[in-house]
Protein backbone atom coordinates (compact mmCIF):
# COMPACT_ATOMS: atom_id res chain seq x y z
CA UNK A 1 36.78 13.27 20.31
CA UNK A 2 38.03 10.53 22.63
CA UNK A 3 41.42 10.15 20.66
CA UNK A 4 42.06 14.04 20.35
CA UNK A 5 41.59 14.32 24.01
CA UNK A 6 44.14 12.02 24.42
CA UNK A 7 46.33 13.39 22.12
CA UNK A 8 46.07 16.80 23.58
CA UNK A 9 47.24 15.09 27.36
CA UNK A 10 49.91 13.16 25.65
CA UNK A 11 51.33 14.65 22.93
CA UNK A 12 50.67 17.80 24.26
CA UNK A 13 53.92 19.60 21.91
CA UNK A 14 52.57 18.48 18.44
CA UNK A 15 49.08 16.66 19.20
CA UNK A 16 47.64 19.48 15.95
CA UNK A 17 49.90 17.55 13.42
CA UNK A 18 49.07 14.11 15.00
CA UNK A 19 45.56 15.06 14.86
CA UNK A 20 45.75 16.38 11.38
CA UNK A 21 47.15 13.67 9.76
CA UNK A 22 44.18 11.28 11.31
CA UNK A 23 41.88 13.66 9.61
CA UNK A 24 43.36 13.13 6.38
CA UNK A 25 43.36 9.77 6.42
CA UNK A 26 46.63 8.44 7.87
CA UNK A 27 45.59 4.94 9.14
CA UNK A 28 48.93 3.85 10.70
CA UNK A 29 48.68 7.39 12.90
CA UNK A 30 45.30 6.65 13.58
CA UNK A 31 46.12 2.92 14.30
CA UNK A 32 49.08 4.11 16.59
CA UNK A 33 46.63 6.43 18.78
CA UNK A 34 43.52 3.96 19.20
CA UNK A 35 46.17 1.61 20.66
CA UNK A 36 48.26 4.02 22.95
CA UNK A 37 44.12 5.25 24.14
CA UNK A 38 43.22 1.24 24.61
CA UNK A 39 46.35 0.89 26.97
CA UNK A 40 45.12 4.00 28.73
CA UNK A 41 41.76 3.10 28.72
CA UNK A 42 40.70 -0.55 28.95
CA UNK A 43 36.82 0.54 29.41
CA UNK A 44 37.13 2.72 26.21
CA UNK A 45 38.68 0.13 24.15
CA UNK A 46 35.54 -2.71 25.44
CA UNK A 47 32.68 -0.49 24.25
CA UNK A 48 34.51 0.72 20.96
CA UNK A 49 34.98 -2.96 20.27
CA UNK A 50 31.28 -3.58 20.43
CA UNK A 51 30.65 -0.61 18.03
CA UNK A 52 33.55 -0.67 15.88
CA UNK A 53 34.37 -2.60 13.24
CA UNK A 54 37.36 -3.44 11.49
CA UNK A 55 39.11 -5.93 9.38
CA UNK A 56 42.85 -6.58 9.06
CA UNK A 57 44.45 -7.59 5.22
CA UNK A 58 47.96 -8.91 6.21
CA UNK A 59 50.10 -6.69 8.48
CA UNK A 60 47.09 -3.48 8.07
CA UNK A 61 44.22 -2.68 9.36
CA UNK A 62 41.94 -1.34 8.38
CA UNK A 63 38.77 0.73 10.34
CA UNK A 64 35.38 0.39 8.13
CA UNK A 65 33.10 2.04 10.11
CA UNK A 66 31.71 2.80 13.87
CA UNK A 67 28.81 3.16 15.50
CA UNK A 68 27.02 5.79 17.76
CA UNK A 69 24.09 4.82 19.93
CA UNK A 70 21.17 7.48 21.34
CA UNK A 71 17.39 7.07 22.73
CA UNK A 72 15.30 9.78 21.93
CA UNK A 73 12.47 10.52 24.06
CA UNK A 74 9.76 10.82 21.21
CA UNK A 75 6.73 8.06 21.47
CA UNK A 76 6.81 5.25 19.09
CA UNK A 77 3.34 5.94 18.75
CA UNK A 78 3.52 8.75 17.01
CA UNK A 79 1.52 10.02 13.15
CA UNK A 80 3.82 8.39 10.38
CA UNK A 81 4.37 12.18 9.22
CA UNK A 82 5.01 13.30 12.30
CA UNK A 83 7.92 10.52 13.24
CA UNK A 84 9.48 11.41 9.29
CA UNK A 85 9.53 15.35 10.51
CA UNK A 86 11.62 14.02 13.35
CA UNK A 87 13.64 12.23 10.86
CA UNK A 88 14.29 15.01 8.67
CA UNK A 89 15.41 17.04 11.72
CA UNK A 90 17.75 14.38 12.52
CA UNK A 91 19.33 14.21 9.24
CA UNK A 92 20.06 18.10 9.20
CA UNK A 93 20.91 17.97 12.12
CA UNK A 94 23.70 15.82 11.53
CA UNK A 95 24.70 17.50 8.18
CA UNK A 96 24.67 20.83 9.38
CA UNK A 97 27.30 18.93 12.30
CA UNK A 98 29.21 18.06 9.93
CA UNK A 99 29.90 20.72 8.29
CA UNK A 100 31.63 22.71 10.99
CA UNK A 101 34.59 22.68 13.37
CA UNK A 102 36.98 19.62 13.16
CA UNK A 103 33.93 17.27 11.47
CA UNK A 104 34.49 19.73 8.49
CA UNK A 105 37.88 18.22 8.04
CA UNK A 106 36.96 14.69 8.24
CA UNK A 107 34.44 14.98 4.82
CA UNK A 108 36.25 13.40 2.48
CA UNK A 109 37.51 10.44 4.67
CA UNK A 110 34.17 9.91 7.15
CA UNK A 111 30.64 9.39 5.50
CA UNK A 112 27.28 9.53 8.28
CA UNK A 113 24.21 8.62 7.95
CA UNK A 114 21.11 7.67 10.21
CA UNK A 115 19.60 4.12 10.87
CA UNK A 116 16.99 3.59 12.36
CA UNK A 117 14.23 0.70 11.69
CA UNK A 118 11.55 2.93 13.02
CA UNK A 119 12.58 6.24 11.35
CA UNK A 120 12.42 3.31 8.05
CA UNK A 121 9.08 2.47 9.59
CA UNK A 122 7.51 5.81 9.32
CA UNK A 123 8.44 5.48 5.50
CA UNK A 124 6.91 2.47 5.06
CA UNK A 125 3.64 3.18 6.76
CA UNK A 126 3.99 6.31 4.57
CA UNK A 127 3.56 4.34 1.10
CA UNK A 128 1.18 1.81 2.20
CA UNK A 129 -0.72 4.61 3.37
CA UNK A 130 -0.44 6.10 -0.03
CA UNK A 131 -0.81 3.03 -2.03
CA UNK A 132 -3.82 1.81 -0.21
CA UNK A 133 -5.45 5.29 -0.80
CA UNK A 134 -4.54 5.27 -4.50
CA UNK A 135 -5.52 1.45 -4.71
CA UNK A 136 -9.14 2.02 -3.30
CA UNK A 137 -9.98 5.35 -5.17
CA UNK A 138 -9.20 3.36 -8.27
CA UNK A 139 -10.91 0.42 -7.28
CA UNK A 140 -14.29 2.86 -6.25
CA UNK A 141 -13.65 4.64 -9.54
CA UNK A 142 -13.34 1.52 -11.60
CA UNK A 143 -17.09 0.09 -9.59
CA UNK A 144 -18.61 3.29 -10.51
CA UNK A 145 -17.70 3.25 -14.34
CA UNK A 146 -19.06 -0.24 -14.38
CA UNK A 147 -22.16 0.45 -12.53
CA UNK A 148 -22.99 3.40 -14.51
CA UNK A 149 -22.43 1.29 -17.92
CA UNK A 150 -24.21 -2.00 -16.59
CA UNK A 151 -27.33 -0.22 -15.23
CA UNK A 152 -27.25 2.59 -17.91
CA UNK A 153 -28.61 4.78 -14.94
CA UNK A 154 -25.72 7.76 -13.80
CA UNK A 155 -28.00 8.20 -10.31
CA UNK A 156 -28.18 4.51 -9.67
CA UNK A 157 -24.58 3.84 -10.54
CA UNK A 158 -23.11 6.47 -8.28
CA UNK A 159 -25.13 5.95 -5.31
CA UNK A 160 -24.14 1.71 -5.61
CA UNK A 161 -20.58 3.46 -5.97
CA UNK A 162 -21.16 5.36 -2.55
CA UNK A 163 -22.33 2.47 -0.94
CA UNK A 164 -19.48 0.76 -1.80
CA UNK A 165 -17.53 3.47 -0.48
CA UNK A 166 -19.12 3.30 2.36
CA UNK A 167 -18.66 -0.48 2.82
CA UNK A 168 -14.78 0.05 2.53
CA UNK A 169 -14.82 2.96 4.89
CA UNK A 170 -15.90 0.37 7.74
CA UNK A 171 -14.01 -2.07 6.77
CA UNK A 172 -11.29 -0.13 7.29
CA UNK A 173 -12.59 1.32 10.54
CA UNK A 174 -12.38 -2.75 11.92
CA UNK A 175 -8.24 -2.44 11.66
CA UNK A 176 -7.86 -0.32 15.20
CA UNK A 177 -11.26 -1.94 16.22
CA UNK A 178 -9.03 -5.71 16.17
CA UNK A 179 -6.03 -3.89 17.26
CA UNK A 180 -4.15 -4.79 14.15
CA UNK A 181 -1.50 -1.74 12.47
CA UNK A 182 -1.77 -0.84 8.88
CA UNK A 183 0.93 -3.61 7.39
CA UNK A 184 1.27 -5.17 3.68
CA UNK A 185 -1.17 -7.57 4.54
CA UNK A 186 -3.85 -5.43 5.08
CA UNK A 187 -3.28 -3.06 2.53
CA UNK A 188 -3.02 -5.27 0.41
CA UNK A 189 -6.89 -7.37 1.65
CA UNK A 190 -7.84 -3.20 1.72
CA UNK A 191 -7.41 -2.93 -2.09
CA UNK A 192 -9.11 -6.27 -2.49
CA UNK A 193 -12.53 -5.02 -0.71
CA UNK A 194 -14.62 -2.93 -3.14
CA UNK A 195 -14.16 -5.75 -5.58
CA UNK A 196 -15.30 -8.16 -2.81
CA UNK A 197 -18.06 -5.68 -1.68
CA UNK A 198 -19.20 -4.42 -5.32
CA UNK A 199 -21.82 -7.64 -6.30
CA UNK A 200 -24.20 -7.21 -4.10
CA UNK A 201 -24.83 -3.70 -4.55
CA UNK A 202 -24.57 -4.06 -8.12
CA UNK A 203 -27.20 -7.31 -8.25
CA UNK A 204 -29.75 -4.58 -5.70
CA UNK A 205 -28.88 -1.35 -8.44
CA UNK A 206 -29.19 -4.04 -11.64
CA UNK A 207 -33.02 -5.07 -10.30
CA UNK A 208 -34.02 -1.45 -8.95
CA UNK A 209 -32.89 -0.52 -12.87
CA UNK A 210 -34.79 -3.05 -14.47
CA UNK A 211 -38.25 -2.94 -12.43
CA UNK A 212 -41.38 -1.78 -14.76
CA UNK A 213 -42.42 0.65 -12.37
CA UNK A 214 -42.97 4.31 -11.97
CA UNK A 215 -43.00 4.51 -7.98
CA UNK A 216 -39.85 4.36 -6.09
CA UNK A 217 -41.08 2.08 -3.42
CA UNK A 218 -42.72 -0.25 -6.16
CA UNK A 219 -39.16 -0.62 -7.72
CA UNK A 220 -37.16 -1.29 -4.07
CA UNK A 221 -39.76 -4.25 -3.39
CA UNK A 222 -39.44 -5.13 -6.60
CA UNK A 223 -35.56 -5.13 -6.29
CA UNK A 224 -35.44 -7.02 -2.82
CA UNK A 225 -37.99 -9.29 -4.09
CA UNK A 226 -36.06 -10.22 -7.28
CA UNK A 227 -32.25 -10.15 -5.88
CA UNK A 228 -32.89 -10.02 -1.85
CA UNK A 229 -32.11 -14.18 -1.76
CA UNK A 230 -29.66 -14.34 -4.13
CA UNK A 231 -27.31 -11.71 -2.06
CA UNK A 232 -28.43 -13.82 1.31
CA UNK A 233 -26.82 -16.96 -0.49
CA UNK A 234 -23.87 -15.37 -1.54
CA UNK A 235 -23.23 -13.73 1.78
CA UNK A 236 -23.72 -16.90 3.28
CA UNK A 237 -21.28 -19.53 0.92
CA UNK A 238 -18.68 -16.76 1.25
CA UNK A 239 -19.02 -16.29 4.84
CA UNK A 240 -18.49 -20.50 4.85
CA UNK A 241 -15.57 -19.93 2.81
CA UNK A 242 -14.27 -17.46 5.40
CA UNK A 243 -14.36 -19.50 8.16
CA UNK A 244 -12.53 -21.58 6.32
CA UNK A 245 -9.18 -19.06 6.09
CA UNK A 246 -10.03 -18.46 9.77
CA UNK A 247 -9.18 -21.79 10.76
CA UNK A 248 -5.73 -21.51 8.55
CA UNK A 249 -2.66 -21.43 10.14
CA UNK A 250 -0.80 -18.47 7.83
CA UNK A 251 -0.94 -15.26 9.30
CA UNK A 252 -2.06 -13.42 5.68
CA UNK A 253 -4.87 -16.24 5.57
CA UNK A 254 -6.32 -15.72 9.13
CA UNK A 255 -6.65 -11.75 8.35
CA UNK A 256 -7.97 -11.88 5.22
CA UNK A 257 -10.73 -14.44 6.25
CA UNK A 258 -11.42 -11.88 9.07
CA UNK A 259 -11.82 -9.17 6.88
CA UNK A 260 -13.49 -10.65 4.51
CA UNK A 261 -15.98 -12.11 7.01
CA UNK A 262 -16.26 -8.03 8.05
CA UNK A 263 -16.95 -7.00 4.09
CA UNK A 264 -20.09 -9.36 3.68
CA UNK A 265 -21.52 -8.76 6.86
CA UNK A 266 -21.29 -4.42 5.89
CA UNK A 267 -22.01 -5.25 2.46
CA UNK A 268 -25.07 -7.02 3.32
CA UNK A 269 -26.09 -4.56 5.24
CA UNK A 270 -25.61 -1.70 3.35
CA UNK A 271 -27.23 -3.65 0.31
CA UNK A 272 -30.24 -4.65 1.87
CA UNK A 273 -30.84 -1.71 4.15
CA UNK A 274 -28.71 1.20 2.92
CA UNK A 275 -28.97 1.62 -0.54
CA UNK A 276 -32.99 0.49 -0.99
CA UNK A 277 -33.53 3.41 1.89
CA UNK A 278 -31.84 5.76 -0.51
CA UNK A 279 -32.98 4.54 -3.84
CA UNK A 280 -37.07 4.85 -1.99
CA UNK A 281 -36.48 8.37 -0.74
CA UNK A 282 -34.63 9.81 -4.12
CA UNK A 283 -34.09 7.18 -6.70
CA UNK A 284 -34.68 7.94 -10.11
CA UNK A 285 -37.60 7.28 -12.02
CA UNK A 286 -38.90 7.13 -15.41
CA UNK A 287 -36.01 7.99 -17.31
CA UNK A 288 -33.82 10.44 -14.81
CA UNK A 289 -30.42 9.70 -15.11
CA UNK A 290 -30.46 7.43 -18.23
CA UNK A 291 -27.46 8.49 -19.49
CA UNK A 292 -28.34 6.80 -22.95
CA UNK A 293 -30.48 9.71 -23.97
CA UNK A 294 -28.01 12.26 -23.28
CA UNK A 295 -26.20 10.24 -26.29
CA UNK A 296 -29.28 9.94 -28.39
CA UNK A 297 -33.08 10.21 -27.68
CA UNK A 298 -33.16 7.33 -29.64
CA UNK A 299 -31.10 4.93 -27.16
CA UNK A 300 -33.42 5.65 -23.98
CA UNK A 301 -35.02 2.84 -22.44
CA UNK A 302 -38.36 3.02 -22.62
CA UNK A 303 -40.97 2.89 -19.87
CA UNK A 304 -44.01 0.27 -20.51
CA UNK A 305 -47.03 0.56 -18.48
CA UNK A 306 -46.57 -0.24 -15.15
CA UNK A 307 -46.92 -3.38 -13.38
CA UNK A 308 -48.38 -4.54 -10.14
CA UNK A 309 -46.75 -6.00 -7.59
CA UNK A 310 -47.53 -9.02 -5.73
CA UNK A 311 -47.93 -7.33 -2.75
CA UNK A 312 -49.59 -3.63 -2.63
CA UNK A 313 -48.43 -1.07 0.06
CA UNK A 314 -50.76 -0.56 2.71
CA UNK A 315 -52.36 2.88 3.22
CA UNK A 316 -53.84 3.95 6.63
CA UNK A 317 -56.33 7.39 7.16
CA UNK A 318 -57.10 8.56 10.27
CA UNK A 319 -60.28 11.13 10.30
CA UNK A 320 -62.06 13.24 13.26
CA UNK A 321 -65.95 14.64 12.09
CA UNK A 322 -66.16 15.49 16.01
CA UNK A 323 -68.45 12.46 16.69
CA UNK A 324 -65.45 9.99 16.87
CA UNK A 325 -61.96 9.31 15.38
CA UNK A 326 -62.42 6.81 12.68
CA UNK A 327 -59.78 5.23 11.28
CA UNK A 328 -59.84 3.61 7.54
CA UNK A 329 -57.56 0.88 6.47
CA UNK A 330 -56.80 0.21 2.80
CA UNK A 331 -55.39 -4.09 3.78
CA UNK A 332 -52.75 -5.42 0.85
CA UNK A 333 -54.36 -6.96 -2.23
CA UNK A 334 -52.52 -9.94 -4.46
CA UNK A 335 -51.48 -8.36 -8.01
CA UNK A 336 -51.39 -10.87 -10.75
């Protein structure tokens, strides 16, 4: 626009067929009016040299490309799909510019196109966004399959899949909490969690499974007592071993022993609190949600007589025969 201003002041006769021939790609024209419009304009010619470039092969040279610089107003904290709306807009708006008035005539000599490392930001937080999803849901998916299998129990295995779940949801909840942005390096530790998270569950589902007993609070002592030390010790040699990564100097290492410090801490809690709450309020018993006899009758595990527990629950009845409240107390007893 610059140069066909000029033009039109001084060539004022036949500045259309100077102009035209620049369109259609006649460097030497176009070489002859960026000089006569640097002589003219010293200021013009500083800033185009700062966003112009241009080689010169022997006596020619030759103009590669230029730059135009804007600042939009729009936040840079903006939703990912929100900031690759604005991008779109951008990009039709420039092709619809192109495509009329004296741009038209430049389209086979002058090629646009945006850049802008936050509009390629927006894309990239876009597919790790999209990865991390699909890397999780196949990573839950994957936990419950094995569950289901190992314990040979559909209700157990899906709610040790939900806890899971659950686990990963928090874990991912910690990201803004630490003021850290969704990056490669956590979506990548993200994917990484329900395999971290899935033993301890799975070690509280395996025991719950296996207890001889008929009553749902028999089986969740039964389950803490058998596995409740053995997830303690884990938590507690990987929670060593994540203090370890902590003290690393590597980005990558310092985040992943922070976030893996976050999964055991949630995944001991909703292993030792969460999912024996659920399994003593509606966890199966006897044979509900064996999935072996749904193959076979034959295949079902069978249920022995039931066992006592080292410990018996402890029952308490309060009475009123309008003399007095009495209250009877049923103390724990030591099973064999």
């Amino acid at each position: 626009r610059a140069l066909r201003d000029h033009l039109k002041s001084a060539h004022a006769s036949d500045w259309e067929n100077r102009w035209s021939r620049i369109t259609r790609g006649d460097v030497a024209e176009f070489r002859a009016a960026v000089e006569a419009k640097a002589v003219v304009d010293p200021a013009w010619w500083s800033s185009l040299e700062t966003q112009t470039y241009f080689e010169k092969v022997g006596d020619v040279v030759f103009y590669r490309y230029f730059v135009a610089t804007l600042r939009l107003t729009s936040s840079l904290q903006m939703e990912f799909h929100d900031g690759i709306a604005l991008a779109s807009r951008w990009e039709a708006w420039l092709a619809e510019q192109m495509s009329i008035g004296d741009c038209a005539s430049t389209a086979g000599t002058f090629w646009p196109f945006l850049d802008s490392p936050h509009f390629h930001q927006f894309k990239v937080t876009e597919t790790l966004m999209s990865e991390m999803t699909q890397g999780i849901c196949v990573s839950v998916t994957v936990a419950l399959i094995v569950l289901v299998v190992v314990t040979g129990n559909i209700v157990i295995g899906t709610f040790a899949a939900f806890s899971i779940g659950m686990i990963v949801i928090w874990v991912v909840a910690m990201l803004p909490i630490l003021g850290w942005e969704l990056g490669i390096v956590e979506s990548i530790i993200l994917v990484m969690v329900p395999g971290l998270a899935v033993d301890f569950t799975a070690h509280l589902a395996e025991s719950y499974n296996q207890a001889k007993y008929e009553n749902r609070e028999h089986r969740v002592v039964h389950a803490l007592e058998h596995s409740g030390v053995s997830i303690i010790s884990g938590a507690i040699s990987t929670c060593l071993a994540s203090l370890c990564l902590v003290a690393c100097k590597i980005t990558f290492f310092i985040r992943f022993g922070i976030l893996l410090l976050c999964t055991v801490g949630f995944a001991v809690l909703f292993s030792l609190f969460f999912f024996p709450s659920v399994m003593a309020l509606i966890g199966p018993v006897g044979l509900v949600g064996d999935w072996h006899m749904y193959i076979h009758p034959c295949l079902s595990r069978e249920v022995e007589h039931q066992k006592r527990l080292r410990v018996d629950s402890v029952r308490t009845s309060v009475h009123d025969d309008h003399s007095g409240i009495g209250v009877g107390i049923r103390g724990s007893k030591l099973g064999k």
